[in-house]
Protein backbone atom coordinates (compact mmCIF):
# COMPACT_ATOMS: atom_id res chain seq x y z
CA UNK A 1 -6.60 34.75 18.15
CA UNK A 2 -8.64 32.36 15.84
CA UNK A 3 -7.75 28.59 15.32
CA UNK A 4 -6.47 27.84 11.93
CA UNK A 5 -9.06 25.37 10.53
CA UNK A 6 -6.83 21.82 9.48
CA UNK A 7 -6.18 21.11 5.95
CA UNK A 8 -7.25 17.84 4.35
CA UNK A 9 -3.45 17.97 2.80
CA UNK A 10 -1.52 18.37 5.67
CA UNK A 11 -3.16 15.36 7.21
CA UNK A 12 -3.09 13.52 4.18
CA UNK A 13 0.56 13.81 3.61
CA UNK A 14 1.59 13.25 7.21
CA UNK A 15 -0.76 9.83 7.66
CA UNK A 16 0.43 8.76 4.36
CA UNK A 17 4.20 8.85 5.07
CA UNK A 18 3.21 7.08 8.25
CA UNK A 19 1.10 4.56 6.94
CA UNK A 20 4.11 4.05 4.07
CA UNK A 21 6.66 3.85 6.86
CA UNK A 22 5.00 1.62 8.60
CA UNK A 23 4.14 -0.81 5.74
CA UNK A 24 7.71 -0.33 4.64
CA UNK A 25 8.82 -1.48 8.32
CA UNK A 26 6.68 -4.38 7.87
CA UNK A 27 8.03 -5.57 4.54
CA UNK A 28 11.77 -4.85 5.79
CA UNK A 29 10.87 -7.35 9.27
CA UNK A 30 9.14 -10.03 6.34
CA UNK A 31 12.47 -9.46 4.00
CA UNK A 32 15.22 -10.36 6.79
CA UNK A 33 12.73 -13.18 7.72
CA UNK A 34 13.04 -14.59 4.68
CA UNK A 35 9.56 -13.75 4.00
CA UNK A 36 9.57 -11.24 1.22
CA UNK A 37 8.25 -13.31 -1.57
CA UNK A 38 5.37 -15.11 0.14
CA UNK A 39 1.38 -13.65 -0.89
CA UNK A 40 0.49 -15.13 2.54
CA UNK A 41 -2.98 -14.00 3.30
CA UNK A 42 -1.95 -13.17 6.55
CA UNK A 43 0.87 -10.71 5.11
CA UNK A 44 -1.97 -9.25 2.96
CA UNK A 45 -4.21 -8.69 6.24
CA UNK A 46 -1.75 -7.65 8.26
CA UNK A 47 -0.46 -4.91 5.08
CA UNK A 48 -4.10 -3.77 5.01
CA UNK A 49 -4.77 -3.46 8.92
CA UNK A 50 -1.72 -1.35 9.10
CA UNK A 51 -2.80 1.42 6.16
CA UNK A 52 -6.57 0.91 7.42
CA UNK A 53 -5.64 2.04 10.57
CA UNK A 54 -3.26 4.95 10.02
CA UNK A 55 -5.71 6.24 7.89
CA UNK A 56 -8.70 5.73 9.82
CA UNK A 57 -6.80 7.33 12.43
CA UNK A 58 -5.87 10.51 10.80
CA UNK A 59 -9.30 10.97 9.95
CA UNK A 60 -9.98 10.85 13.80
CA UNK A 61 -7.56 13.50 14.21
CA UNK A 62 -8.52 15.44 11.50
CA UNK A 63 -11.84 15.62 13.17
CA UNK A 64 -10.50 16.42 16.52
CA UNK A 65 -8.86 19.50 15.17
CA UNK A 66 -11.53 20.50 13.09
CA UNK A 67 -13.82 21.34 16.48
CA UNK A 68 -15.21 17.96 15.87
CA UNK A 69 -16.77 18.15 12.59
CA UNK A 70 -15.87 16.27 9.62
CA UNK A 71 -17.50 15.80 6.11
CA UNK A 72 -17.76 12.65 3.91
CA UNK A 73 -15.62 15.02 1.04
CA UNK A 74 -12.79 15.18 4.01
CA UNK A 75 -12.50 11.89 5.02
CA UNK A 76 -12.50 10.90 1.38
CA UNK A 77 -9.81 13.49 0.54
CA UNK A 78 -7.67 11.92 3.49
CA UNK A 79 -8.41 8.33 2.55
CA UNK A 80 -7.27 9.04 -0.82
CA UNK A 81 -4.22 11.37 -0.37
CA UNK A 82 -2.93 9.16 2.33
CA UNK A 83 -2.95 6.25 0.47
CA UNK A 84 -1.05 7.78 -2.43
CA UNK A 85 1.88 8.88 -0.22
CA UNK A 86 1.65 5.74 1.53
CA UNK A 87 2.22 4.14 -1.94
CA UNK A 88 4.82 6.62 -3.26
CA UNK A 89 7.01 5.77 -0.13
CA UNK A 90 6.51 1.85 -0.56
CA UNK A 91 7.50 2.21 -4.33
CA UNK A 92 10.62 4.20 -3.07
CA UNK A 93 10.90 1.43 -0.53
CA UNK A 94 10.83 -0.97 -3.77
CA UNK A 95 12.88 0.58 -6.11
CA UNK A 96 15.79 0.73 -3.44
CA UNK A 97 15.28 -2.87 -2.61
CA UNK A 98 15.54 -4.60 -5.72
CA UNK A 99 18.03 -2.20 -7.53
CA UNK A 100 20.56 -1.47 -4.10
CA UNK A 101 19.64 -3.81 -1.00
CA UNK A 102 19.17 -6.94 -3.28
CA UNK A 103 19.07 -6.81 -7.06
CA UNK A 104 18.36 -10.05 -7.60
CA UNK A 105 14.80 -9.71 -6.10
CA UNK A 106 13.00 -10.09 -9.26
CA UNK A 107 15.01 -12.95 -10.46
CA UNK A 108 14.44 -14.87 -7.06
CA UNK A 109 10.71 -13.84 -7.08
CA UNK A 110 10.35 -15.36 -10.62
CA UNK A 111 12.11 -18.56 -10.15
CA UNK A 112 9.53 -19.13 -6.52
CA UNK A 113 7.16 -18.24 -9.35
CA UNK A 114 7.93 -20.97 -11.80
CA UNK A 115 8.19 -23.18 -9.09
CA UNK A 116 5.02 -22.98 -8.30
CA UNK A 117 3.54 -22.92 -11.70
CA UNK A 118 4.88 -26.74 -11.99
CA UNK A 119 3.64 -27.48 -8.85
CA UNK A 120 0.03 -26.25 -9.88
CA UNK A 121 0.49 -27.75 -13.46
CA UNK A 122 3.40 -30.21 -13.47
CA UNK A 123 2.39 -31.27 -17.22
CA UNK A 124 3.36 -27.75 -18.71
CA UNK A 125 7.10 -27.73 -20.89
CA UNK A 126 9.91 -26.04 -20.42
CA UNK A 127 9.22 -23.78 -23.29
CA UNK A 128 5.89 -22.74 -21.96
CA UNK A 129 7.69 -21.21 -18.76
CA UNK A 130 10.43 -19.82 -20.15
CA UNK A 131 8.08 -17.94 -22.15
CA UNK A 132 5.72 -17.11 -19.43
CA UNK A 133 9.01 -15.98 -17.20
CA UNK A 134 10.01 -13.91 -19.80
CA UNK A 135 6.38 -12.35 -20.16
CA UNK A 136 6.31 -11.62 -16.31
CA UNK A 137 9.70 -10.02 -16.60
CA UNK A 138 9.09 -7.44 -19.22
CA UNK A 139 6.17 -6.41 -17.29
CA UNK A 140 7.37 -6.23 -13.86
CA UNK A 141 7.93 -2.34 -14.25
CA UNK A 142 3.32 -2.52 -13.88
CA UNK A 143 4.08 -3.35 -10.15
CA UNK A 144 4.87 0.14 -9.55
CA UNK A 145 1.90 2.00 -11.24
CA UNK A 146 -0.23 -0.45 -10.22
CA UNK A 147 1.30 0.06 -6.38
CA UNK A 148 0.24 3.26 -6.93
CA UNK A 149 -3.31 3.13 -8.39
CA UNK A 150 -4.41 0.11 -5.79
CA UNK A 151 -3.17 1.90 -2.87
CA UNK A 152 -4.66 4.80 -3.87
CA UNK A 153 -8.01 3.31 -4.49
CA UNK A 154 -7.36 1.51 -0.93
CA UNK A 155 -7.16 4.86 0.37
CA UNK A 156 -10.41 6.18 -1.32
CA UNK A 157 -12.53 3.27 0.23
CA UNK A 158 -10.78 4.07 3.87
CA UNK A 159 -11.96 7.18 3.87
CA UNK A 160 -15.31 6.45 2.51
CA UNK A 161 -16.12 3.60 5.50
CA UNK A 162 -14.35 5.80 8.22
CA UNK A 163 -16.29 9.24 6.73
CA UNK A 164 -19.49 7.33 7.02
CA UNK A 165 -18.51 6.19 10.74
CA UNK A 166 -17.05 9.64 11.71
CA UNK A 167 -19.20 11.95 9.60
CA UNK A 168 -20.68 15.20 11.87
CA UNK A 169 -21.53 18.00 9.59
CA UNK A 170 -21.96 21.65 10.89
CA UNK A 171 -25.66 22.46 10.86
């Protein structure tokens, strides 16, 4: 009986709900830490080690199963797919945090952001951040697409490194 050859989809849609699960576990431990609204650089690393290395990893496996071979289109396909899901569960992850677990996210996240707009320019009024609160509040609904398009991106340039690492074409 002959081996069903892998599909690019299946692996991308089964690293990517890993890779989202697994940020998502990571942003739940920096949440009841008291963590959630710190841009450490070390939360960013630690985000991007985690999706680099589901995704790298699927890759691997997709190459395993695929008799060892793997094209640059593949890996890129993976990269890319897996990022997506990975992002659609984190903004699924998002929207239930700040409209069930805690709906005052934003609110919290804005006032840590004013705070440190008059720590970085203590000579700016009143009026000036109220207006530049009220700015970053009537666009906080671009987090979500723009989850999706950076992660997605992310994804592409995953696959891209780890296709030129893994790459073995049939010849």
């Amino acid at each position: 009986m002959e081996q069903q050859k892998p599909t690019t989809g299946k692996f991308s849609l089964q690293f990517g709900v890993l890779a989202g699960l697994a940020g998502t576990a990571f942003s739940i431990m920096l949440y009841t830490m008291g963590m959630a609204y710190e841009q450490s650089p070390a939360q960013s690393g630690i985000s991007m080690a985690i999706l680099f290395g589901v995704i790298f990893y699927g890759i691997y496996t997709f190459k395993g199963q695929n008799e060892g071979y793997l094209t640059l289109k593949e890996a890129l396909k993976i990269g890319s797919g897996a990022g997506l899901v990975a992002a659609l569960v984190s903004v699924v992850y998002l929207l239930v945090l700040t409209n069930v677990i805690d709906p005052t996210f934003w609110d919290k996240a804005f006032e840590i952001g004013r705070e440190q707009m008059i720590e970085q320019n203590p000579s700016i009024s009143d009026e000036q951040l109220d207006q530049i609160v009220a700015m970053q509040k009537n666009f906080a609904w671009v987090t979500y697409p723009t989850l999706l398009v950076m992660n997605t991106i992310m994804g592409l340039i995953i696959g891209l490194v780890s296709g030129l690492i893994l790459k073995k074409n049939r010849d």
